[in-house]
Protein backbone atom coordinates (compact mmCIF):
# COMPACT_ATOMS: atom_id res chain seq x y z
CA UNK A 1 -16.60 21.79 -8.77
CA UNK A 2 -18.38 22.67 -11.90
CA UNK A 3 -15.38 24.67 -13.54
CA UNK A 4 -13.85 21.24 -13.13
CA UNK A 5 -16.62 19.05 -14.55
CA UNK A 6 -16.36 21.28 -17.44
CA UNK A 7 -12.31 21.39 -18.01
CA UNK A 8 -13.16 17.14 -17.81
CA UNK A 9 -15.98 17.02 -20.65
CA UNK A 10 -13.99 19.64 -22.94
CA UNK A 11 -10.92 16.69 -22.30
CA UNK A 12 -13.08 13.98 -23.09
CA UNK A 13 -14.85 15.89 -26.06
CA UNK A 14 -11.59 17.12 -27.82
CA UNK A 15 -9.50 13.84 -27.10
CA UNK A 16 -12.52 11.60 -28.84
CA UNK A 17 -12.36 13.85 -31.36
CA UNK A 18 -8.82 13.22 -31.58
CA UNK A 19 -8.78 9.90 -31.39
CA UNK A 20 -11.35 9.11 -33.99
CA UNK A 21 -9.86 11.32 -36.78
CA UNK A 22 -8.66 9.66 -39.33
CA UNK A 23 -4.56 8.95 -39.75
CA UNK A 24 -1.98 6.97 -39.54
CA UNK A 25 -2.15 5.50 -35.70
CA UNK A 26 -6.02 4.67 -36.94
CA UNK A 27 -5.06 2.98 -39.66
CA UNK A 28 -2.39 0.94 -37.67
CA UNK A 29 -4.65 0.34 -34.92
CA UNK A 30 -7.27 -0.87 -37.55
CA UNK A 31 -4.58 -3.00 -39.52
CA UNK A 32 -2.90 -4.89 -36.36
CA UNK A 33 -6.84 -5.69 -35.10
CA UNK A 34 -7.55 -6.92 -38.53
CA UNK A 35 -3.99 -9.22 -38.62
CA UNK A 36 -3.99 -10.18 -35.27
CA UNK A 37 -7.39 -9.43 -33.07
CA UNK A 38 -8.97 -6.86 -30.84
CA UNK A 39 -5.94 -7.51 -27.80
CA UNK A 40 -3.38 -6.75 -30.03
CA UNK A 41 -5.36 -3.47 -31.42
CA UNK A 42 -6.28 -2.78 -27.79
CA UNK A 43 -2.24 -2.41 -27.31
CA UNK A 44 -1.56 -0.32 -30.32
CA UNK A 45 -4.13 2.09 -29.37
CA UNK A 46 -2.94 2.33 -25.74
CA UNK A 47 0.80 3.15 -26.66
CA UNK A 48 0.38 6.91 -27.08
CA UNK A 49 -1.05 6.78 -23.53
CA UNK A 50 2.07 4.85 -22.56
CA UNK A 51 4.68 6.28 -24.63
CA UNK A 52 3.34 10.12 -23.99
CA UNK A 53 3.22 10.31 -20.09
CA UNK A 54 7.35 11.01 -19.74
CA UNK A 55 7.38 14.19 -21.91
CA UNK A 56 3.57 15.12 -20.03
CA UNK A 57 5.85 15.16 -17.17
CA UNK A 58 8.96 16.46 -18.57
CA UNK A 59 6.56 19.54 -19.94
CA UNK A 60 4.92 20.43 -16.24
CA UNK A 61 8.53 20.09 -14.59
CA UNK A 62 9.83 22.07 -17.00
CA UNK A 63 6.69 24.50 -16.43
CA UNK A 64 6.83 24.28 -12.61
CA UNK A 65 10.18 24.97 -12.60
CA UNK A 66 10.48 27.99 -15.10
CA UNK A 67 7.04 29.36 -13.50
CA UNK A 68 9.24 31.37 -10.79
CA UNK A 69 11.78 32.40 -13.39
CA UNK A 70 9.41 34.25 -15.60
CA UNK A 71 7.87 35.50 -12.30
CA UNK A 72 10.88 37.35 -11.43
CA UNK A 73 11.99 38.44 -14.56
CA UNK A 74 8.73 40.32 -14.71
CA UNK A 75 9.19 41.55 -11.72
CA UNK A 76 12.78 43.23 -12.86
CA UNK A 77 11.22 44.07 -16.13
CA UNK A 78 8.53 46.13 -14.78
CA UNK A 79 10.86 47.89 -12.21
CA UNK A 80 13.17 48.51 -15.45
CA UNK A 81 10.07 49.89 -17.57
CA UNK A 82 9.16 52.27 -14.39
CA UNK A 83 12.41 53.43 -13.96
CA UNK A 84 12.73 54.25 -17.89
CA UNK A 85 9.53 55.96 -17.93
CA UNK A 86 10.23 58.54 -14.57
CA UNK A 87 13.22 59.67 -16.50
CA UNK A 88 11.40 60.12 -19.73
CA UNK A 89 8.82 61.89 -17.99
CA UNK A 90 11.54 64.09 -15.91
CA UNK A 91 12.68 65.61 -19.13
């Protein structure tokens, strides 16, 4: 429970941080408020929330589905790196 709470702050911490540097989304966010009020600047600084979730869960698809790929590849590349080293060591 408190690994958790931690891995949640660190999110929080970092994606403030994040958010608040200066760039250009700021500076759009900032400009659309300015031109057309905080509901508007509200929706520009949502988007990347919005527009970011597909490839979030194109990534851990990807991730899940690769995850038992690399696991057997080690698998065969370990048995390949014993089997090299018993005949090195036979010699």
């Amino acid at each position: 429970m408190v690994e958790g709470l931690e891995f949640l702050i660190s999110g929080v911490v970092f994606g403030l941080a994040a958010g608040i540097a200066p760039g250009p989304l700021l500076a759009l966010v900032f400009s659309e408020t300015l031109k057309h009020g905080k509901k508007e600047g509200v929706k520009v600084a949502i988007s990347p929330l919005i527009t970011d979730l597909p490839i979030v869960a194109f990534v851990l698809f990807m991730l899940s589905t690769l995850s038992s790929l690399i696991v057997q590849f080690c698998d065969w590349s370990s048995l390949s790196f014993w089997c090299l080293l018993s005949n090195l060591l036979r010699c």
